[in-house]
N, C-alpha and C. Protein backbone atom coordinates (compact mmCIF):
# COMPACT_ATOMS: atom_id res chain seq x y z
N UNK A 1 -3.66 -13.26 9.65
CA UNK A 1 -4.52 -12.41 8.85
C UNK A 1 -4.26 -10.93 9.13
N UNK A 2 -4.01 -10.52 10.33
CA UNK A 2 -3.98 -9.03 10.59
C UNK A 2 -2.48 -8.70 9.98
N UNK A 3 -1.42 -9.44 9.98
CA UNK A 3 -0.09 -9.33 9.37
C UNK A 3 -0.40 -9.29 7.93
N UNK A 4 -1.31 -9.63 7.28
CA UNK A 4 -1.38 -9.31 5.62
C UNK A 4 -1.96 -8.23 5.56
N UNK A 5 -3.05 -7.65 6.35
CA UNK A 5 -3.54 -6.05 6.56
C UNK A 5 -2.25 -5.21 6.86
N UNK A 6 -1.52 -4.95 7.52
CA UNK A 6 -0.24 -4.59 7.86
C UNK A 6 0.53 -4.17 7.05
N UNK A 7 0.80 -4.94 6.06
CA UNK A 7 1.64 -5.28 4.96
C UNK A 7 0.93 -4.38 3.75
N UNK A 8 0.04 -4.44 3.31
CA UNK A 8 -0.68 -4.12 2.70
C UNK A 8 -0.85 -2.69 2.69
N UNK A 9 -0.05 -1.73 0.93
CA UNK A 9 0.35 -0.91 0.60
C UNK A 9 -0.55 0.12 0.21
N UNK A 10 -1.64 -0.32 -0.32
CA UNK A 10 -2.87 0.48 -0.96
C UNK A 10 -3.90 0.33 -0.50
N UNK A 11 -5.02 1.26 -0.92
CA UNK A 11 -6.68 1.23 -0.31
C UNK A 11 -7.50 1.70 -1.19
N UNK A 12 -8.53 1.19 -1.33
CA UNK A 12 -9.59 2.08 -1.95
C UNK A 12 -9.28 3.39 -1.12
N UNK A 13 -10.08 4.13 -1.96
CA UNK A 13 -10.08 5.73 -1.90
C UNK A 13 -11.42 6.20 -0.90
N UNK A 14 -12.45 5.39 -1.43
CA UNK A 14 -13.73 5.28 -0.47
C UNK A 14 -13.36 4.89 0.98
N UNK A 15 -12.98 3.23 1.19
CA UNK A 15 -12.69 2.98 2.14
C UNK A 15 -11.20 3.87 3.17
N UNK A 16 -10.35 4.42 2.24
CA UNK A 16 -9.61 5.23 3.09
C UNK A 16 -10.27 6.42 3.87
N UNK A 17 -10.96 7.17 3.16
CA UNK A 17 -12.21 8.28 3.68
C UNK A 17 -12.57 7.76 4.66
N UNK A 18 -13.66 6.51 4.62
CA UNK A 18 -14.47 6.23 5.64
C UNK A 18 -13.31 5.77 6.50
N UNK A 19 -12.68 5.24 7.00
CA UNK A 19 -11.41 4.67 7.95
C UNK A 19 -10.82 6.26 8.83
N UNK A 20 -10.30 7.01 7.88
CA UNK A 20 -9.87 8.35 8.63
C UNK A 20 -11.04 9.21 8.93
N UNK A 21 -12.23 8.87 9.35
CA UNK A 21 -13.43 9.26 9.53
C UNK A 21 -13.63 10.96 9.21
N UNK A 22 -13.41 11.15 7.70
CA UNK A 22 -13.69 12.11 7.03
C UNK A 22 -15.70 11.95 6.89
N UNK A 23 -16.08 10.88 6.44
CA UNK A 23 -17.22 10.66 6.69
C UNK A 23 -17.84 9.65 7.27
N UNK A 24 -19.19 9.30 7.58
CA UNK A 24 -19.23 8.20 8.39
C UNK A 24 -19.75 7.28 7.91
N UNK A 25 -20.02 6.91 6.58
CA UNK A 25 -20.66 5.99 6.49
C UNK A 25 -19.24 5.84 4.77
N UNK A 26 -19.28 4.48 4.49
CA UNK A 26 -18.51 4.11 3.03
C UNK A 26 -19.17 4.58 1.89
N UNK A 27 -20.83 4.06 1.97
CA UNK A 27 -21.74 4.95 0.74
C UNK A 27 -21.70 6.18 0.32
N UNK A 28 -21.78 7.24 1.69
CA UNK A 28 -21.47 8.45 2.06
C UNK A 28 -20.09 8.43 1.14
N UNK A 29 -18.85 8.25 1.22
CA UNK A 29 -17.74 8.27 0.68
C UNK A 29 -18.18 7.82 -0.46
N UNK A 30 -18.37 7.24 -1.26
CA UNK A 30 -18.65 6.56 -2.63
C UNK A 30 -19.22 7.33 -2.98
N UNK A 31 -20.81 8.05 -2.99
CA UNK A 31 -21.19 9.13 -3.13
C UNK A 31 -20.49 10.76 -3.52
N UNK A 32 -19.83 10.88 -2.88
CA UNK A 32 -19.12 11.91 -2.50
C UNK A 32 -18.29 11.92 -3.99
N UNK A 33 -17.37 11.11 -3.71
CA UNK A 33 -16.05 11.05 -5.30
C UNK A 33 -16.89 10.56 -6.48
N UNK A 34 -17.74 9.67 -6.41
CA UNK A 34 -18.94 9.46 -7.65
C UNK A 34 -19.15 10.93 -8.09
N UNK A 35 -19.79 12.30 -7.43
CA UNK A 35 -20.61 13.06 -7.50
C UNK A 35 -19.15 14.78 -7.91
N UNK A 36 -18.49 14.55 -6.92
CA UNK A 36 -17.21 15.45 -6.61
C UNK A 36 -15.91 15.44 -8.07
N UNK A 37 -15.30 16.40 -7.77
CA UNK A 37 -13.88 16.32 -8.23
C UNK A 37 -12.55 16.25 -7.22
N UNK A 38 -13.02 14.79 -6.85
CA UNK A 38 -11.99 14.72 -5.71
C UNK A 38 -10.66 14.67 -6.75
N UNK A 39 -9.62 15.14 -6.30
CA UNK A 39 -8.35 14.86 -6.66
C UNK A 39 -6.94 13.98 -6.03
N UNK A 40 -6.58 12.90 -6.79
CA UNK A 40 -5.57 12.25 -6.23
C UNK A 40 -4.36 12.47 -6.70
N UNK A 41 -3.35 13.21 -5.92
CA UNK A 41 -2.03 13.52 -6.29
C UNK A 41 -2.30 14.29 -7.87
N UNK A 42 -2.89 15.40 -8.10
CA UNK A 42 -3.10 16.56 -8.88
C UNK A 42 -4.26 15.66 -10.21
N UNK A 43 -4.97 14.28 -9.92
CA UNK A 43 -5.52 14.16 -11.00
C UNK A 43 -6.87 13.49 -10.74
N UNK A 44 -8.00 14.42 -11.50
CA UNK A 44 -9.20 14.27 -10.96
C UNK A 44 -9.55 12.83 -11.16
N UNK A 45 -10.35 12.17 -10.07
CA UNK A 45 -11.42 10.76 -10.17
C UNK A 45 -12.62 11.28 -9.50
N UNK A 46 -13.17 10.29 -10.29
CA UNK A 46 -14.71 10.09 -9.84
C UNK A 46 -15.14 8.55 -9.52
N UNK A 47 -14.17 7.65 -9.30
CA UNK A 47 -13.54 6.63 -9.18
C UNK A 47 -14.19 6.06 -7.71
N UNK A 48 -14.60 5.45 -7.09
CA UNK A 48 -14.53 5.34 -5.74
C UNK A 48 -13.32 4.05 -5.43
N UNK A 49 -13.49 3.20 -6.29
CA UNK A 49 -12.31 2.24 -6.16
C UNK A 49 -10.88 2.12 -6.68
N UNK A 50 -10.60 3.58 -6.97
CA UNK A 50 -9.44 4.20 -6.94
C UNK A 50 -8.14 3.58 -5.59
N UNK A 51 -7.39 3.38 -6.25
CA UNK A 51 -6.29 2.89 -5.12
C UNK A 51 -5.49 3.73 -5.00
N UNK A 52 -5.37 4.17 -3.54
CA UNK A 52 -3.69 5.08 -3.08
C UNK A 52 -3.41 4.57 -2.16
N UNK A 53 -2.36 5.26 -2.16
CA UNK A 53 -1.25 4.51 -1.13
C UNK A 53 -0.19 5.55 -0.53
N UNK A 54 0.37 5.87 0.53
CA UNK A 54 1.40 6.69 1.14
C UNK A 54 2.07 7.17 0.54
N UNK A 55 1.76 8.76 0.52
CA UNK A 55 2.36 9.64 -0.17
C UNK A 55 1.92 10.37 -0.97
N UNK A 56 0.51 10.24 -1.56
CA UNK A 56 -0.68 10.39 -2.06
C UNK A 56 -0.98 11.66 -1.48
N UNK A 57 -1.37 12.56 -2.37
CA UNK A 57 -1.97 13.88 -2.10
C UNK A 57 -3.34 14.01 -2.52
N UNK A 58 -4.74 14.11 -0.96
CA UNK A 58 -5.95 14.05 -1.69
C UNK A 58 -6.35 15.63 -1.72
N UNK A 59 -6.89 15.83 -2.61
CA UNK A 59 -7.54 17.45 -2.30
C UNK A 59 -9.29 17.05 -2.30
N UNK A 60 -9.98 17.39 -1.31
CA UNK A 60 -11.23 17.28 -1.57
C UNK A 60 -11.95 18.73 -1.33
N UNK A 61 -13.22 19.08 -2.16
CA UNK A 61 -13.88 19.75 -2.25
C UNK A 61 -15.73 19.55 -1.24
N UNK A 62 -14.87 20.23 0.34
CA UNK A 62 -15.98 19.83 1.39
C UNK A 62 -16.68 21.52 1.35
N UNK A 63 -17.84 21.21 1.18
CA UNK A 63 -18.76 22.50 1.02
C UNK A 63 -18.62 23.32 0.38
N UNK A 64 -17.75 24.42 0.50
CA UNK A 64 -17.25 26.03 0.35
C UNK A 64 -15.23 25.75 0.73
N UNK A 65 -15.37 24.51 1.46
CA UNK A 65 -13.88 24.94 1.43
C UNK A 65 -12.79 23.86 0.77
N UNK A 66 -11.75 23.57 0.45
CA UNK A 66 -10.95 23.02 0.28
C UNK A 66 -9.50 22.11 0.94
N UNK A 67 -9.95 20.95 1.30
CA UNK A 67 -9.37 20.13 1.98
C UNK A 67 -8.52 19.07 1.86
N UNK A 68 -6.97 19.49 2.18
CA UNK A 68 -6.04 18.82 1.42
C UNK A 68 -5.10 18.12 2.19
N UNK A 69 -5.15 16.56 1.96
CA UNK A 69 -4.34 15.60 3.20
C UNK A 69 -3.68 14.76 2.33
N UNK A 70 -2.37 14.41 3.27
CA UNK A 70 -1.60 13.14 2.72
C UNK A 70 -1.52 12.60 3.35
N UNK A 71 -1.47 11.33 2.74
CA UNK A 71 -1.38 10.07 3.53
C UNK A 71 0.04 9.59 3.47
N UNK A 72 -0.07 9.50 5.13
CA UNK A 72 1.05 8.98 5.85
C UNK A 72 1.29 7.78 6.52
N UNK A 73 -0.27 7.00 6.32
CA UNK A 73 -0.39 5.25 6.82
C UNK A 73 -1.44 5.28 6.53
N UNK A 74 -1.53 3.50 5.92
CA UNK A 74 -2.44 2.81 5.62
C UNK A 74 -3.21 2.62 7.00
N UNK A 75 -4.51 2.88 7.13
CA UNK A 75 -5.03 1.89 8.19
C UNK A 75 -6.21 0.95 8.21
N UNK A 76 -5.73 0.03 9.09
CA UNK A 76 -6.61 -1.52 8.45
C UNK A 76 -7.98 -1.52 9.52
N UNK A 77 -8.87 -0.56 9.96
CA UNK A 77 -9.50 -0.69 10.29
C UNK A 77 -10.37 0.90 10.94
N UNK A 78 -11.85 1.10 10.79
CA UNK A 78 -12.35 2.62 11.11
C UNK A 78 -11.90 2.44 13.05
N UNK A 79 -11.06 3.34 13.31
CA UNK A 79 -10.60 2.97 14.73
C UNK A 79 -11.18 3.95 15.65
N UNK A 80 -10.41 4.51 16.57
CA UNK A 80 -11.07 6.14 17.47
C UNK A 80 -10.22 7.21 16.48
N UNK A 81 -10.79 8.28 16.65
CA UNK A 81 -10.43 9.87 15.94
C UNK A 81 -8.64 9.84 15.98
N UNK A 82 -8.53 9.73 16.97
CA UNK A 82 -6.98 9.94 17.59
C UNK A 82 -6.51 8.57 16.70
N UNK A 83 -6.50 7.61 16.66
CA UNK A 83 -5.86 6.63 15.79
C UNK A 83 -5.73 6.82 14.58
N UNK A 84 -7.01 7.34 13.72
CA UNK A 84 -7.36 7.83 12.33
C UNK A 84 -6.92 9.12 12.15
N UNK A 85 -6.18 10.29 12.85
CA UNK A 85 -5.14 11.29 12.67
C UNK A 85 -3.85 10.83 12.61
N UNK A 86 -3.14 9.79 12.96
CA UNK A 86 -1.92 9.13 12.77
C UNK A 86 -1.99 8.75 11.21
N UNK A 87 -2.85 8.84 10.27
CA UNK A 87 -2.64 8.55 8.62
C UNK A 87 -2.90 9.21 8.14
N UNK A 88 -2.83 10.37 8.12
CA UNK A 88 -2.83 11.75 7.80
C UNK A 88 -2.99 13.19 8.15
N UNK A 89 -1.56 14.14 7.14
CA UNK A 89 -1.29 14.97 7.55
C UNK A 89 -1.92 15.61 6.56
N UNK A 90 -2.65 17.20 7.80
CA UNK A 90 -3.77 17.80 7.07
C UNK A 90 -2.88 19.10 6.87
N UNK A 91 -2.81 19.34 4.78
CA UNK A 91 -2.24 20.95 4.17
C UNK A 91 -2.79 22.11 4.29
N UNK A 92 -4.12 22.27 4.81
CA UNK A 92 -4.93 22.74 4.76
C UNK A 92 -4.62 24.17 4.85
């Protein structure tokens, strides 16, 4: 079972958020792109079950500022901080 997580190319957009602990809760994330103009690779969703996958450019709109990461690994589980910086590199 953990070898088909592994393997496994895409993610929700919600669940990628909550995993790279941008926020802490999944609702929180669902909320957020429901409500936001998050952008995936230059094109707006409001989508939460939006799928990306490596290589993906997110731009999100946190408060006042503008926050822009790509994803560089899938990860199959919300892990420690330091694990969840290994799947993305922040443009910021």
């Amino acid at each position: 079972m953990t070898s088909d997580m592994l393997k496994k190319k895409t993610i929700r957009l919600d669940l990628y958020l909550f995993y790279i602990r941008i926020f802490k809760s999944r609702s929180l994330a669902t909320k957020f792109i429901s409500t936001s103009r998050t952008r995936v690779s230059g094109q707006v969703t409001q989508k939460p079950h939006k799928l990306v996958s490596i290589d993906d450019v997110l731009t999100l709109p946190i408060n006042d500022n503008i926050k822009i990461l790509k994803i560089i690994g899938i990860p199959y589980r919300r892990g420690p901080f330091l694990e969840s910086m290994l799947c993305y590199e922040d443009l910021t």
